[in-house]
Structure formats: C-alpha cells, structure tokens
C-alpha atoms as a PDB file:
ATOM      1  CA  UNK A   1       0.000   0.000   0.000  1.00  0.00           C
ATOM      2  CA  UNK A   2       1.420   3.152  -0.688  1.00  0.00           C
ATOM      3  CA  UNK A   3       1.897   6.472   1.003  1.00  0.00           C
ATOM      4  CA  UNK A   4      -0.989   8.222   0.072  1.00  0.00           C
ATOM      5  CA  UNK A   5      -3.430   5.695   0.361  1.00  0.00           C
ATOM      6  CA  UNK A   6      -2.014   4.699   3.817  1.00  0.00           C
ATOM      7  CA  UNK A   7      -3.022   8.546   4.788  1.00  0.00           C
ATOM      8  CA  UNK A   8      -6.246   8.692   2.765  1.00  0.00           C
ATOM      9  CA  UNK A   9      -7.361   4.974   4.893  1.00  0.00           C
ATOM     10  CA  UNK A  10      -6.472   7.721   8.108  1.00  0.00           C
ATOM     11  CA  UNK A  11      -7.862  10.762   6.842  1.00  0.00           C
ATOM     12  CA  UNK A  12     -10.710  12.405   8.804  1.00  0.00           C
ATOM     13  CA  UNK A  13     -12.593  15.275   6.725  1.00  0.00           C
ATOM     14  CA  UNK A  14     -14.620  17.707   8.873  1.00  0.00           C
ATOM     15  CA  UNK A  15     -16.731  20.644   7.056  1.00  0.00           C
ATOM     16  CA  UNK A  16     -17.737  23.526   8.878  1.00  0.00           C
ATOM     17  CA  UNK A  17     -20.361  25.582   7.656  1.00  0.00           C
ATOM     18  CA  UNK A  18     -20.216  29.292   9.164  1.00  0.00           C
ATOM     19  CA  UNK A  19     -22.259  32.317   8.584  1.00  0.00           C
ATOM     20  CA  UNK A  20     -21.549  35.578  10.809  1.00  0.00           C
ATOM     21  CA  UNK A  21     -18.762  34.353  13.266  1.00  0.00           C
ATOM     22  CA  UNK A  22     -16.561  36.772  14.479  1.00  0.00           C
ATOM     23  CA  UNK A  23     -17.531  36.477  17.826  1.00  0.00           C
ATOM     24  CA  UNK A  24     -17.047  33.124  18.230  1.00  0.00           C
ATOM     25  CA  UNK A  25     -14.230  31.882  15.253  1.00  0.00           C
ATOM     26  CA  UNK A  26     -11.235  32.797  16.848  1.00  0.00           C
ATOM     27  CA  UNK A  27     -11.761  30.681  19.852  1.00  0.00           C
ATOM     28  CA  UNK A  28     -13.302  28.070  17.676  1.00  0.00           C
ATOM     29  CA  UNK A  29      -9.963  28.142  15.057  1.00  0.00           C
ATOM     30  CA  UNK A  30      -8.001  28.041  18.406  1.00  0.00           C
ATOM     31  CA  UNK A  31      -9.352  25.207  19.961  1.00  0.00           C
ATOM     32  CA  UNK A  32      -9.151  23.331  16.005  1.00  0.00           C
ATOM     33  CA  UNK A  33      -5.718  24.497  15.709  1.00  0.00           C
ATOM     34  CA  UNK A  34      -4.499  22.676  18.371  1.00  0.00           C
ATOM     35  CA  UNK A  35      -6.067  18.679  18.151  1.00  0.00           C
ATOM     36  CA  UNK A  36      -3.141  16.557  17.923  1.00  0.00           C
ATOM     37  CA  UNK A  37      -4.798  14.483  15.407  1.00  0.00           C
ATOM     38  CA  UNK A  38      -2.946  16.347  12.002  1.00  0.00           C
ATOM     39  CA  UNK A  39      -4.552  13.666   9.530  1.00  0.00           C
ATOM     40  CA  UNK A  40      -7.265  15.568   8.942  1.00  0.00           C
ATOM     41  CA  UNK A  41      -9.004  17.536   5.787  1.00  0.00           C
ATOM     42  CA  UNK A  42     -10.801  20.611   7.395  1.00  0.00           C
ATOM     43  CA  UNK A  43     -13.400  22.439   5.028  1.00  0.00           C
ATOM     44  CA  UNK A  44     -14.847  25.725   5.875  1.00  0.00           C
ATOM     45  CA  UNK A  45     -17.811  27.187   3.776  1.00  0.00           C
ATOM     46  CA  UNK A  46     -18.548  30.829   4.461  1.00  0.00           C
ATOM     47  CA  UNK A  47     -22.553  30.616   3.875  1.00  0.00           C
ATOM     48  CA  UNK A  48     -22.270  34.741   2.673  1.00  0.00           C
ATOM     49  CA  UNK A  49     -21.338  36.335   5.860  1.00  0.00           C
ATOM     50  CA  UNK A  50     -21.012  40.049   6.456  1.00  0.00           C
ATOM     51  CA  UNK A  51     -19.071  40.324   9.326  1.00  0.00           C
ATOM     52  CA  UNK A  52     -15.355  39.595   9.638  1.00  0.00           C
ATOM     53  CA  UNK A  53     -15.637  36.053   9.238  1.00  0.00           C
ATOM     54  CA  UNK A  54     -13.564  35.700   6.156  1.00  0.00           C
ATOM     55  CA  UNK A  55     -10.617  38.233   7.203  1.00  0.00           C
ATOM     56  CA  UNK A  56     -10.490  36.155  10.468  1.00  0.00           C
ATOM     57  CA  UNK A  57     -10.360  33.198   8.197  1.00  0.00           C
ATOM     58  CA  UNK A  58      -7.631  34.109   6.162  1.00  0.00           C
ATOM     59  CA  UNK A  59      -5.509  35.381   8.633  1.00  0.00           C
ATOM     60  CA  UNK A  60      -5.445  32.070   9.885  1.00  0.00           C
ATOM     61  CA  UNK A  61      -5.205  30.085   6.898  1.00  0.00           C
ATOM     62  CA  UNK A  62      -1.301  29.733   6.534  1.00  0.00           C
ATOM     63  CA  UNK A  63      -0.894  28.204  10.108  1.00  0.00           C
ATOM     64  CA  UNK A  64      -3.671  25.640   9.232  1.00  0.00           C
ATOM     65  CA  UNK A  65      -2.450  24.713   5.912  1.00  0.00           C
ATOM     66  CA  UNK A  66       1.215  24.096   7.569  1.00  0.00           C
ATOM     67  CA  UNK A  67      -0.710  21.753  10.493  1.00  0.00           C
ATOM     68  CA  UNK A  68      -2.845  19.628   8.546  1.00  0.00           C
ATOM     69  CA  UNK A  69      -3.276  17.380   6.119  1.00  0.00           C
ATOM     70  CA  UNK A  70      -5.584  20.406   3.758  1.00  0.00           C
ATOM     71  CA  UNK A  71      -7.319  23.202   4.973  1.00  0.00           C
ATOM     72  CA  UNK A  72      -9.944  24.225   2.537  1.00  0.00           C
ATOM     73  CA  UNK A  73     -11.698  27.641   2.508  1.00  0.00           C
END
C-alpha cells in the first residue's frame, strides 16, 4: 500500500459551515488548531457572511495549511 493511500485509509474530513462568526471563530480556530490528530481535511464554507468572518479566516489560513493534512476555505 502506498503512502498516500495509507493517509487517505487515516484521513478524517470535517466541514464547517459558518455564517456571521466573528464572535465566536477565533476561539473556535483556536481550539481546532491545536487537536493533535494532524490527519485531517478541514473544510470551511462561508454561507455569505457580512461580518469579519472571512478576514479572520484568512488570517489564519497559513498556520492551518502548515498543520494539517488540507485546509480548505
């Protein structure tokens, strides 16, 4: 079996749907940012906010990409 099939066979994929959440994304991001578990595809759809939401999302999106297996926004 080869490398990347041994890591898709481990490969957890969570999607998180957000709309509006400043107030609550950088703890969320925080807590995600530090599971131990680095197998995993995290997908985040921004369902039109008009808050911050996707500046707080980008910001963020280098130290996820370097963690995990993808980070999808």
């Amino acid at each position: 079996m080869g490398i990347s099939r041994m890591l898709e066979k481990n490969l957890a994929t969570i999607i998180i749907p957000i709309y509006n959440g400043e107030r609550y994304l950088p703890r969320f991001l925080d807590s995600l940012y530090k599971q131990t578990y680095n197998q995993l595809q995290i997908i985040l759809v921004n369902d039109g906010s008009s808050d911050q939401t996707d500046a707080i999302i980008k910001r963020n999106q280098k130290r996820f990409e370097d963690k995990f297996f993808s980070f999808e926004y």
